[in-house]
N, C-alpha and C. Protein backbone atom coordinates (compact mmCIF):
# COMPACT_ATOMS: atom_id res chain seq x y z
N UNK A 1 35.50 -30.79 -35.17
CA UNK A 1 35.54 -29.65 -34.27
C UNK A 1 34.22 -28.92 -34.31
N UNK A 2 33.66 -28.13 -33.01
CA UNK A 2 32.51 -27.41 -32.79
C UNK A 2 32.84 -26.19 -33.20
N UNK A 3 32.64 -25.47 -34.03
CA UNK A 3 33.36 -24.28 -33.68
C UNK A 3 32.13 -23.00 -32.75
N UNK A 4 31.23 -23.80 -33.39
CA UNK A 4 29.99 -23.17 -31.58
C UNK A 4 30.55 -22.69 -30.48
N UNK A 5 31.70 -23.82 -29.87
CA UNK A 5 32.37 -23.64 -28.68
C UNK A 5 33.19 -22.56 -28.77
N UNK A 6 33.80 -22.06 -30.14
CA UNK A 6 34.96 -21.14 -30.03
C UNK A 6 34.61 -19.55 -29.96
N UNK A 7 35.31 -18.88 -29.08
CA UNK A 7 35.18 -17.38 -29.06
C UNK A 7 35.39 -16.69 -30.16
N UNK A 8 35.49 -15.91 -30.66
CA UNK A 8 35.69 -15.17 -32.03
C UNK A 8 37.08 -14.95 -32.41
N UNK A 9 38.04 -14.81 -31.23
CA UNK A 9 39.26 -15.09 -31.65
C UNK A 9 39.94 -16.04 -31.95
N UNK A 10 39.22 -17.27 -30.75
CA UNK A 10 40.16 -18.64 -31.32
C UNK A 10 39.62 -18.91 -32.85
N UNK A 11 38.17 -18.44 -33.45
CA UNK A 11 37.89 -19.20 -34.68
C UNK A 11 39.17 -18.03 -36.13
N UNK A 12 38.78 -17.14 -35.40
CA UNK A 12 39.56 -15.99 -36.19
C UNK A 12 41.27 -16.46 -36.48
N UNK A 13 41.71 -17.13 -35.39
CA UNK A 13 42.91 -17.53 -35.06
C UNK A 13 43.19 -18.98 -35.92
N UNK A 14 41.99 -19.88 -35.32
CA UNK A 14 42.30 -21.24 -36.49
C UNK A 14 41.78 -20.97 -37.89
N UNK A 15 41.15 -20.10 -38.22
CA UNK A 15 40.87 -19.71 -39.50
C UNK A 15 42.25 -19.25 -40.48
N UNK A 16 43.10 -17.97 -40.06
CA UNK A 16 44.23 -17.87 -40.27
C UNK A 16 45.04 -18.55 -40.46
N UNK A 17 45.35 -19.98 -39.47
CA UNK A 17 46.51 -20.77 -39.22
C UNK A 17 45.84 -21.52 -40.82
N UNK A 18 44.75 -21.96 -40.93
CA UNK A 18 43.98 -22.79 -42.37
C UNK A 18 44.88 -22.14 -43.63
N UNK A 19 44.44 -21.07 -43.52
CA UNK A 19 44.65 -20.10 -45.05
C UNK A 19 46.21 -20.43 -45.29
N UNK A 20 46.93 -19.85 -44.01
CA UNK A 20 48.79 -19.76 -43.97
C UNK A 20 48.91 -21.31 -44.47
N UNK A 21 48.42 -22.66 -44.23
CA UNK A 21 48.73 -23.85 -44.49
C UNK A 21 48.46 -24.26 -46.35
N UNK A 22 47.16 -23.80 -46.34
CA UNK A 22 46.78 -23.62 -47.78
C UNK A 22 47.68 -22.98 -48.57
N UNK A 23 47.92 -21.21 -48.30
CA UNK A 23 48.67 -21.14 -49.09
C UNK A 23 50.07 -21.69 -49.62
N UNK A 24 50.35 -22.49 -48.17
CA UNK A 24 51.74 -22.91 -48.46
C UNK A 24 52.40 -23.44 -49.78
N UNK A 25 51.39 -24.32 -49.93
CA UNK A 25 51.22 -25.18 -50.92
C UNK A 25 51.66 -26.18 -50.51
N UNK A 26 51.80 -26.99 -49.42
CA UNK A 26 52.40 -28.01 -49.31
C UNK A 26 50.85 -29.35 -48.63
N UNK A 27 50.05 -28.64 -48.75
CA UNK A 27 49.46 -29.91 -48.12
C UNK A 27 48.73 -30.46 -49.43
N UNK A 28 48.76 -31.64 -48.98
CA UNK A 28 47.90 -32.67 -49.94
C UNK A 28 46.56 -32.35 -50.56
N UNK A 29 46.31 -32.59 -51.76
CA UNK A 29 44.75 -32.09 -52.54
C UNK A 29 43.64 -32.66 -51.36
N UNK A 30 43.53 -33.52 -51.33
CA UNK A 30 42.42 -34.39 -49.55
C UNK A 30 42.61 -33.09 -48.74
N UNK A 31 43.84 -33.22 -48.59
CA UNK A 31 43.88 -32.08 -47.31
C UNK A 31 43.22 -30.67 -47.07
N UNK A 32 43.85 -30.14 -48.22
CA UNK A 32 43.34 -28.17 -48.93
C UNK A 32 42.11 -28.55 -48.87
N UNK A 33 41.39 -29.34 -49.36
CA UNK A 33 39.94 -29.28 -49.44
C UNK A 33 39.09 -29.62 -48.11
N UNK A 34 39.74 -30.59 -47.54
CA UNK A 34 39.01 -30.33 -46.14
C UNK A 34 39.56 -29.13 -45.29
N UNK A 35 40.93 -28.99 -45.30
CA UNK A 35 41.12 -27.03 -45.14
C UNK A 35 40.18 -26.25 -45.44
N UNK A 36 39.73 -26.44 -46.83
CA UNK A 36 39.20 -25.23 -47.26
C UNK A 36 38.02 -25.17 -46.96
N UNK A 37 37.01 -26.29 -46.28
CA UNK A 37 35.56 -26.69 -46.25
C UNK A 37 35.82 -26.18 -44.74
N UNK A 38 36.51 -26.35 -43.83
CA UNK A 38 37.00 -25.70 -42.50
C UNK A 38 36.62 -24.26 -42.68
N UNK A 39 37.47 -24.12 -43.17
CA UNK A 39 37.78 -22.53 -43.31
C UNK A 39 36.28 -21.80 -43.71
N UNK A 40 35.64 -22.22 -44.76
CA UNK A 40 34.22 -21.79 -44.74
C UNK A 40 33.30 -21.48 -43.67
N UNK A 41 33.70 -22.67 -43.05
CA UNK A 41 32.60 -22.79 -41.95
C UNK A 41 33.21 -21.70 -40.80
N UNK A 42 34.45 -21.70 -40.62
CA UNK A 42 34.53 -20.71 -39.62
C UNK A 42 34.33 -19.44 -40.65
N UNK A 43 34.65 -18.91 -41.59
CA UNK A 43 34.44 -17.66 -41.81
C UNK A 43 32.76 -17.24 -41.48
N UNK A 44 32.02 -18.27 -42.04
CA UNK A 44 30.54 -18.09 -41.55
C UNK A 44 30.41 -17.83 -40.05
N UNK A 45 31.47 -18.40 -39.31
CA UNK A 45 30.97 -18.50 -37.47
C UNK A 45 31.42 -16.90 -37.06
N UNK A 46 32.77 -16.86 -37.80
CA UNK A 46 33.15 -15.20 -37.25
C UNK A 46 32.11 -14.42 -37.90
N UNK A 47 31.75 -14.34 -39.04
CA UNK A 47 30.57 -13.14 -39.87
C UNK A 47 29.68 -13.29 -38.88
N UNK A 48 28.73 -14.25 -38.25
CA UNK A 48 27.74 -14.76 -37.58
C UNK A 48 28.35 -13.84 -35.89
N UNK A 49 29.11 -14.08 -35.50
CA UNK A 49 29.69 -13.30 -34.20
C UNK A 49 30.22 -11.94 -34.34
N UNK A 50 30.01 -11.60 -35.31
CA UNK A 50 30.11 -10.21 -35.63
C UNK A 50 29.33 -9.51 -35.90
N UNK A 51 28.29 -9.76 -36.52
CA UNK A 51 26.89 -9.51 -36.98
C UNK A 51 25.93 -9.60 -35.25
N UNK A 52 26.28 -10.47 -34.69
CA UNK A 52 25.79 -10.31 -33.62
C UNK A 52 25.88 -9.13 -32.45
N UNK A 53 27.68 -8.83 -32.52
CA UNK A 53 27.92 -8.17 -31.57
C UNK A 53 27.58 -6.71 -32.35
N UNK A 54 27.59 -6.51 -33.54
CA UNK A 54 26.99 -5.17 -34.07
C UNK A 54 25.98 -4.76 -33.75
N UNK A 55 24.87 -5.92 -33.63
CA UNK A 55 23.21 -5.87 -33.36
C UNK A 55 23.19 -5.05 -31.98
N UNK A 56 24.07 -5.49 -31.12
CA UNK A 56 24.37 -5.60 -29.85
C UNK A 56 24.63 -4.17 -29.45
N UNK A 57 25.52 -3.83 -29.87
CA UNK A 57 25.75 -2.54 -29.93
C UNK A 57 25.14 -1.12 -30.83
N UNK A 58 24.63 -1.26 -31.67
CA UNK A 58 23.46 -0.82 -32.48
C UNK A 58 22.10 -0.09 -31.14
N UNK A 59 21.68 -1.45 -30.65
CA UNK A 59 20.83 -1.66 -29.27
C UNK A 59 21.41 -1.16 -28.45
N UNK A 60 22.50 -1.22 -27.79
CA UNK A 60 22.90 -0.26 -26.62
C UNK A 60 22.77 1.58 -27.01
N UNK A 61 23.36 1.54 -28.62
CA UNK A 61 22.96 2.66 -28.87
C UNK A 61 21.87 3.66 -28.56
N UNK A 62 20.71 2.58 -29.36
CA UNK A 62 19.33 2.92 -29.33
C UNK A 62 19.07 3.19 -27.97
N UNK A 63 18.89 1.95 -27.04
CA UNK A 63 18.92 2.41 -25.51
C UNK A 63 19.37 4.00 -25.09
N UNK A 64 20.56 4.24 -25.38
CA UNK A 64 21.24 4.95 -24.58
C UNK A 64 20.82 6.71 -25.21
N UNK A 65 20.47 6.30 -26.05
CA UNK A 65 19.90 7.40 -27.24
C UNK A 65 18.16 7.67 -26.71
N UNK A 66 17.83 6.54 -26.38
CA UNK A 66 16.71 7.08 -25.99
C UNK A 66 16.62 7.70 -24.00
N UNK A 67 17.38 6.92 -23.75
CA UNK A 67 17.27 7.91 -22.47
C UNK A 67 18.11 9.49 -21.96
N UNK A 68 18.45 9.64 -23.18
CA UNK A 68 19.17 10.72 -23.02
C UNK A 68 18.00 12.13 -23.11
């Protein structure tokens, strides 16, 4: 999976569904661990799309601060 392609909610969303499976305890040691190597990578994609949209808005700030 890309998770490039995903909006911040779908990764936020399959990130969650990871953890709820993990904790279950029912999936296979193979499994949790490629779960859990998943799950990394999206937590990095949401921090990364969040960090962005802060910048983002930070800057509109500034903008809007300076033409006032």
């Amino acid at each position: 999976m890309d998770e490039k392609k995903l909006s911040f909610e779908e990764a936020y969303k399959q990130l969650t569904e990871l953890v709820k499976k993990m904790e279950s305890g029912e999936l296979p040691l193979a499994d949790s661990v490629a779960a859990y190597e998943q799950g990394i990578k999206l937590k990095a994609y949401c921090e990364q799309l969040l960090k962005e949209a802060e910048l983002k808005i930070e800057t509109l700030k500034v903008n809007t601060n300076a033409q006032a």
